[in-house]
N, C-alpha and C. Protein backbone atom coordinates (compact mmCIF):
# COMPACT_ATOMS: atom_id res chain seq x y z
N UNK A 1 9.85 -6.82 -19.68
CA UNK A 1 8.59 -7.52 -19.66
C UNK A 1 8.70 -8.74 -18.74
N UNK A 2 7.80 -9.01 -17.91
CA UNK A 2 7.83 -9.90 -17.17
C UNK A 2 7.59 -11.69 -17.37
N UNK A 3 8.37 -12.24 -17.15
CA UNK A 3 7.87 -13.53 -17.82
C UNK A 3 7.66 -14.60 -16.98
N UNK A 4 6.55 -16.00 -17.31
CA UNK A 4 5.92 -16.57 -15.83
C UNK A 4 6.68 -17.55 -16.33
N UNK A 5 7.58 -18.66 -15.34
CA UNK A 5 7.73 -19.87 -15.10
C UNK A 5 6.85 -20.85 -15.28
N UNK A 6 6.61 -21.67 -16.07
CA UNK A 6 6.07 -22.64 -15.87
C UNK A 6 6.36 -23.84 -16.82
N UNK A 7 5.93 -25.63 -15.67
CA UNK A 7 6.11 -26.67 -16.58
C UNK A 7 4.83 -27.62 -15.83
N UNK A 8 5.12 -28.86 -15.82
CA UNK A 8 4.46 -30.01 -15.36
C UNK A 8 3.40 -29.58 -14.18
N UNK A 9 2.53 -28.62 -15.09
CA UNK A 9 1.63 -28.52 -14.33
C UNK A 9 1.23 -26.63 -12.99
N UNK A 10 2.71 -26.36 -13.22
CA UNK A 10 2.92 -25.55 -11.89
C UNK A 10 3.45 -24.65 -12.53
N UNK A 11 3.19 -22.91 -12.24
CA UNK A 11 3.51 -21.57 -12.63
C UNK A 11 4.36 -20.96 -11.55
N UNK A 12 4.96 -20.51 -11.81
CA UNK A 12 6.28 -19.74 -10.51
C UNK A 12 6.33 -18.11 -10.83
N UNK A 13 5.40 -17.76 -10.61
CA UNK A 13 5.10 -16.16 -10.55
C UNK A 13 5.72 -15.18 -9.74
N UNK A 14 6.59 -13.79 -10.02
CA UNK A 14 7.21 -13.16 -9.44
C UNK A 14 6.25 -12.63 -8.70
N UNK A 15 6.59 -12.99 -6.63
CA UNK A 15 5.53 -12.34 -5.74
C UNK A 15 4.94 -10.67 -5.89
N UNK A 16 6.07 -10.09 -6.36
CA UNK A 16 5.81 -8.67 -6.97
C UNK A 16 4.90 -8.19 -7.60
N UNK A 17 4.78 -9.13 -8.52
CA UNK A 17 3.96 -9.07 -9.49
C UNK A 17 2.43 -8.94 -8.86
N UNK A 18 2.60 -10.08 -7.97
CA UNK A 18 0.71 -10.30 -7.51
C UNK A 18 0.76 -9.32 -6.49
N UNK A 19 1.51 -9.17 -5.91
CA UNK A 19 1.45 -8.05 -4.64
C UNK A 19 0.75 -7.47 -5.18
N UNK A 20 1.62 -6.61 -6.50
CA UNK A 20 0.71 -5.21 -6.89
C UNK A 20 -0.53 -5.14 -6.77
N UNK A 21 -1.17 -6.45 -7.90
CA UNK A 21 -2.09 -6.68 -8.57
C UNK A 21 -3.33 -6.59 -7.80
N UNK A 22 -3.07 -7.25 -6.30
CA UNK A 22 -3.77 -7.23 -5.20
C UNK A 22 -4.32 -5.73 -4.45
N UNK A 23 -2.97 -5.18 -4.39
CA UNK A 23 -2.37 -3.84 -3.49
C UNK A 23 -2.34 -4.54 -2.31
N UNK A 24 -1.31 -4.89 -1.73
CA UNK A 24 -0.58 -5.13 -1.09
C UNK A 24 0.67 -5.22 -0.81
N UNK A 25 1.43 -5.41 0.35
CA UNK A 25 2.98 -5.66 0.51
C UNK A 25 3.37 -7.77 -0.09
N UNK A 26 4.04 -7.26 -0.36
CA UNK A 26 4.83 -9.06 -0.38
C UNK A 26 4.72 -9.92 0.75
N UNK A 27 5.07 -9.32 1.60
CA UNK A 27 5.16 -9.38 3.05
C UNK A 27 3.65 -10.53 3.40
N UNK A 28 2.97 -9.50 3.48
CA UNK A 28 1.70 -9.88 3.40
C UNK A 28 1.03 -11.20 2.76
N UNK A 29 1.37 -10.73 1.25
CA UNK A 29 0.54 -11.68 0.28
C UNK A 29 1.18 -13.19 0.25
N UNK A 30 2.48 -13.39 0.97
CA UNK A 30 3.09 -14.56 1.56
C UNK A 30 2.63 -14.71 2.57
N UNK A 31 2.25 -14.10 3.81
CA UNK A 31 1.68 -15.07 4.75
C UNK A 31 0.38 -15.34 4.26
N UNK A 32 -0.69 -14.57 3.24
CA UNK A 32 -2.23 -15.02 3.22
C UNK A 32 -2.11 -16.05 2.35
N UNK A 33 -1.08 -15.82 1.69
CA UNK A 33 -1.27 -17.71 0.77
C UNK A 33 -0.77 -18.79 1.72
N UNK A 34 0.31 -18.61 2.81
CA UNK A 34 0.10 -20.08 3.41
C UNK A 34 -1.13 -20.00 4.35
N UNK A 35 -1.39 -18.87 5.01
CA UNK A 35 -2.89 -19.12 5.76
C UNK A 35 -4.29 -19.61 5.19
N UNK A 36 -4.14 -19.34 3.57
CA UNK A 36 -5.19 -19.89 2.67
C UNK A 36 -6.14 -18.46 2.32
N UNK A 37 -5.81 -17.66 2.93
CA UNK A 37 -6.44 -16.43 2.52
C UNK A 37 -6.82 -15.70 1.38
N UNK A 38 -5.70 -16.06 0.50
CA UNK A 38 -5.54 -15.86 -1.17
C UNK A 38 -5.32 -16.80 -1.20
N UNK A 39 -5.97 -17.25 -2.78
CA UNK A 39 -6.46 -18.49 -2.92
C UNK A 39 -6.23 -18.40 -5.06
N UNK A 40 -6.00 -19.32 -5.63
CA UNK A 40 -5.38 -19.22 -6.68
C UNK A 40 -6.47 -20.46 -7.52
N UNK A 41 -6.37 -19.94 -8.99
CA UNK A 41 -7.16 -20.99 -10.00
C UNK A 41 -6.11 -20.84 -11.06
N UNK A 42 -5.95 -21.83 -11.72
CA UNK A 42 -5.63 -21.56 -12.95
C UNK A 42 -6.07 -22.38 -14.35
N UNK A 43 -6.08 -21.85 -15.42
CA UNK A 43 -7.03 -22.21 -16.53
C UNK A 43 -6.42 -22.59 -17.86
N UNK A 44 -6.42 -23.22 -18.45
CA UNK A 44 -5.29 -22.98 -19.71
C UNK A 44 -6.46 -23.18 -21.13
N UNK A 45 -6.14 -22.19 -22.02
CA UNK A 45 -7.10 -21.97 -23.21
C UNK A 45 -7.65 -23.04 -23.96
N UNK A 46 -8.50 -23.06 -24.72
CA UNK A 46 -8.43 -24.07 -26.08
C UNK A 46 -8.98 -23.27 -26.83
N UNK A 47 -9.24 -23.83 -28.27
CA UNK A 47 -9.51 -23.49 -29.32
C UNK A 47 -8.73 -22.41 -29.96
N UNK A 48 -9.20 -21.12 -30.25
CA UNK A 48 -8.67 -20.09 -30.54
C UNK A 48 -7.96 -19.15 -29.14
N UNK A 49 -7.86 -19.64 -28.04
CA UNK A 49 -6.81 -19.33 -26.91
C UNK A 49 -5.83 -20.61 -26.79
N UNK A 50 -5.94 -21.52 -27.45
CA UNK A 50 -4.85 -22.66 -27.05
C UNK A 50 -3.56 -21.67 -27.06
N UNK A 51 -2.83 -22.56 -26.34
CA UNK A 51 -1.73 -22.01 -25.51
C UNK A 51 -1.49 -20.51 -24.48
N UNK A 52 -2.69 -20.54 -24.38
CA UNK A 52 -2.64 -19.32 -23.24
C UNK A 52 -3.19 -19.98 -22.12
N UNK A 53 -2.89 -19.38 -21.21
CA UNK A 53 -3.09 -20.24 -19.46
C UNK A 53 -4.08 -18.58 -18.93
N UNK A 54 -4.72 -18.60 -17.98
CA UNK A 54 -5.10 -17.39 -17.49
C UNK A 54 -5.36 -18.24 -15.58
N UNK A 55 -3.94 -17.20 -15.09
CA UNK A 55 -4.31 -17.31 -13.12
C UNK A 55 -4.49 -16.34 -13.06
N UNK A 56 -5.27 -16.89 -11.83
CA UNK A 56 -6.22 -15.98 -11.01
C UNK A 56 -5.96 -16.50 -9.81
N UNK A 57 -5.43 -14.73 -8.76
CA UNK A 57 -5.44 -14.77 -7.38
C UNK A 57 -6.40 -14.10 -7.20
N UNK A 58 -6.92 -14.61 -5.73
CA UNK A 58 -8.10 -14.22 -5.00
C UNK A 58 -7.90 -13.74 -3.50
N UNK A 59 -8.18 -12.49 -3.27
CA UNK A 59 -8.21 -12.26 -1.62
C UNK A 59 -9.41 -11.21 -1.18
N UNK A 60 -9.36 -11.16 -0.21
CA UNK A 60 -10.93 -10.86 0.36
C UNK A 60 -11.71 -9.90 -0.67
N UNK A 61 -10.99 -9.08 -1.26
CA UNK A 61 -11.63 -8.06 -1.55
C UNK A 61 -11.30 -7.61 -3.31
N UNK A 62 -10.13 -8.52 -3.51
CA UNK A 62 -10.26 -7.84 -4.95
C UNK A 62 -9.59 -9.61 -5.40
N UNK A 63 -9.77 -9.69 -7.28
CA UNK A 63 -9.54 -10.39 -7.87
C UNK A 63 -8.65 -9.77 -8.85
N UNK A 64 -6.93 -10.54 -8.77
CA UNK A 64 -5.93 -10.32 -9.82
C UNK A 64 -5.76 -11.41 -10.81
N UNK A 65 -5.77 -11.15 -11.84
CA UNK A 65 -5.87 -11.85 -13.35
C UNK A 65 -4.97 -11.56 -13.95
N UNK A 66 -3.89 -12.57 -14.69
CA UNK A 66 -2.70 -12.80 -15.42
C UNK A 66 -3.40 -13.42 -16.54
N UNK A 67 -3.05 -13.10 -18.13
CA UNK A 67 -3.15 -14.31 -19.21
C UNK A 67 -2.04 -13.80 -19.38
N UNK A 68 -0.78 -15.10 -19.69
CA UNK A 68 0.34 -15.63 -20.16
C UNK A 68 -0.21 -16.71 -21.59
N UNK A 69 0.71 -15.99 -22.30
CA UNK A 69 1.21 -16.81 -23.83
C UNK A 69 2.02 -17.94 -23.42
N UNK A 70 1.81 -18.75 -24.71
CA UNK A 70 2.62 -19.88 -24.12
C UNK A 70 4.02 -20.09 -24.10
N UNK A 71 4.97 -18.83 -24.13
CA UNK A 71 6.60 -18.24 -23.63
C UNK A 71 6.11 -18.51 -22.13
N UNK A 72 5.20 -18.25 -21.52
CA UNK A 72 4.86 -17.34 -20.32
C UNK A 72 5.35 -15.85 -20.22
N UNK A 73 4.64 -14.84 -21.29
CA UNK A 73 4.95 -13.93 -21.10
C UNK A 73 3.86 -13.37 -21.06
N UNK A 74 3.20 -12.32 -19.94
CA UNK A 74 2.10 -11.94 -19.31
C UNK A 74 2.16 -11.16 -20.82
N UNK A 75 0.44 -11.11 -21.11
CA UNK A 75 0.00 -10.62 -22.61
C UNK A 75 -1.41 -9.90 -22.11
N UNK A 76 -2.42 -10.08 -20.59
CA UNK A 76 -3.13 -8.91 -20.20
C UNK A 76 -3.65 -9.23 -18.81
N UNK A 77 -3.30 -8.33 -17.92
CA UNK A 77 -3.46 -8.26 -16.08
C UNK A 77 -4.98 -7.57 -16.18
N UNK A 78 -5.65 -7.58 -14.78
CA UNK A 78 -6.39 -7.00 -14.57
C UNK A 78 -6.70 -7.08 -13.61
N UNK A 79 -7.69 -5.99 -12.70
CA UNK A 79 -7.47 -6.33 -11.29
C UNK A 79 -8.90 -5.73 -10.96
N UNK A 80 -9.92 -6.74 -10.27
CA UNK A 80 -11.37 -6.58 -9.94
C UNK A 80 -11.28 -6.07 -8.56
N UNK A 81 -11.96 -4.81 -7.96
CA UNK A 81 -11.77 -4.33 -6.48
C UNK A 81 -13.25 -4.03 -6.28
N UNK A 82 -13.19 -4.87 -4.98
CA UNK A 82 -14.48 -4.52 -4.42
C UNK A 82 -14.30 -3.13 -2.98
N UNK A 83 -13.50 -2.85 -3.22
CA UNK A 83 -12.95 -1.72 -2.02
C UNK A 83 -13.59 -2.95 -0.53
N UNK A 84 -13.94 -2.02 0.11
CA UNK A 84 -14.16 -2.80 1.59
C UNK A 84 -15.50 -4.03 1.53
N UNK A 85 -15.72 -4.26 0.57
CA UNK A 85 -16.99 -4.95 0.73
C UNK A 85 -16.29 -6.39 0.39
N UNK A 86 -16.61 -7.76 0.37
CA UNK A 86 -16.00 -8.67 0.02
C UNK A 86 -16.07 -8.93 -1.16
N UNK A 87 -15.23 -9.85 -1.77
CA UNK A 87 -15.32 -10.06 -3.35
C UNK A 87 -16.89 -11.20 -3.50
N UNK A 88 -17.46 -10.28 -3.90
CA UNK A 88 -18.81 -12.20 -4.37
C UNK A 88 -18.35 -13.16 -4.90
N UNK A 89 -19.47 -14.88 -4.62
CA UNK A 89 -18.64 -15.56 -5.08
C UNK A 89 -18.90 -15.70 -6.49
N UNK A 90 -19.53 -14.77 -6.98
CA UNK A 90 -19.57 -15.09 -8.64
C UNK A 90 -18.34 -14.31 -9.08
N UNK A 91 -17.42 -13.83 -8.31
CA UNK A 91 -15.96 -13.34 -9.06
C UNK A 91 -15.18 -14.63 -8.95
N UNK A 92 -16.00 -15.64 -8.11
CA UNK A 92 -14.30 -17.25 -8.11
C UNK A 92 -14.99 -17.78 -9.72
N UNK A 93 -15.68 -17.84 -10.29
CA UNK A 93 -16.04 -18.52 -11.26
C UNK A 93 -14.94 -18.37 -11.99
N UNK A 94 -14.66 -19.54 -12.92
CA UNK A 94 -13.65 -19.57 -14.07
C UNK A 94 -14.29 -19.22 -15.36
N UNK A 95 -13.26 -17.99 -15.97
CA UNK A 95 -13.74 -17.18 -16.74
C UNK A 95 -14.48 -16.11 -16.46
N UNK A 96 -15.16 -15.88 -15.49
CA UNK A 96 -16.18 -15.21 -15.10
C UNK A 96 -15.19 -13.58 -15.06
C-alpha cells in the first residue's frame, strides 16, 4: 500500500503514483510541473473528515485525486478524463 509523506505543510508523493493517475510517463509529468502545466491543490478535512487531506493534480485534460488518512495512507484515488477536450474550470474547484 502506498503511503504519502507529509509534515509542515508539504506532501512528498511517489511521481508514479500521479503519473498513472494522469496517464502519463514520469518523464513527462516532471517536466509539466516545473513548466506549470500540472498544477496541484491541496485540502485537508474537518469535521467528520478531520484528518484526511485530499490532493489534487491537474493537467490539460484529466483531474487526479488522492484522499490520504492521517498515516498518509492513500484511502480513495480517482481520476476525471476529459479525453481530448480540456478539463473545465469547474473541475479546479475544491471539492468539486
Amino acid at each position: 500500500m502506498t503511503r504519502i509523506a507529509f509534515g509542515d505543510g508539504a506532501f512528498e508523493v511517489d511521481a508514479s503514483v500521479v503519473a498513472e493517475g494522469l496517464g502519463i510517463a514520469v518523464p513527462l509529468l516532471q517536466a509539466q510541473l516545473r513548466s506549470g502545466k500540472i498544477t496541484t491543490l491541496s485540502e485537508r478535512g474537518i469535521d467528520a473528515d478531520r484528518g484526511r487531506h485530499r490532493l489534487t493534480f491537474f493537467s490539460e485534460h484529466r483531474r487526479f485525486r488522492l484522499v490520504i488518512d492521517e498515516r498518509g495512507m492513500i484511502i480513495q484515488r480517482s481520476t476525471l478524463d476529459f479525453g481530448r477536450s480540456p478539463l473545465p474550470m469547474s473541475a479546479h474547484r475544491p471539492g468539486g
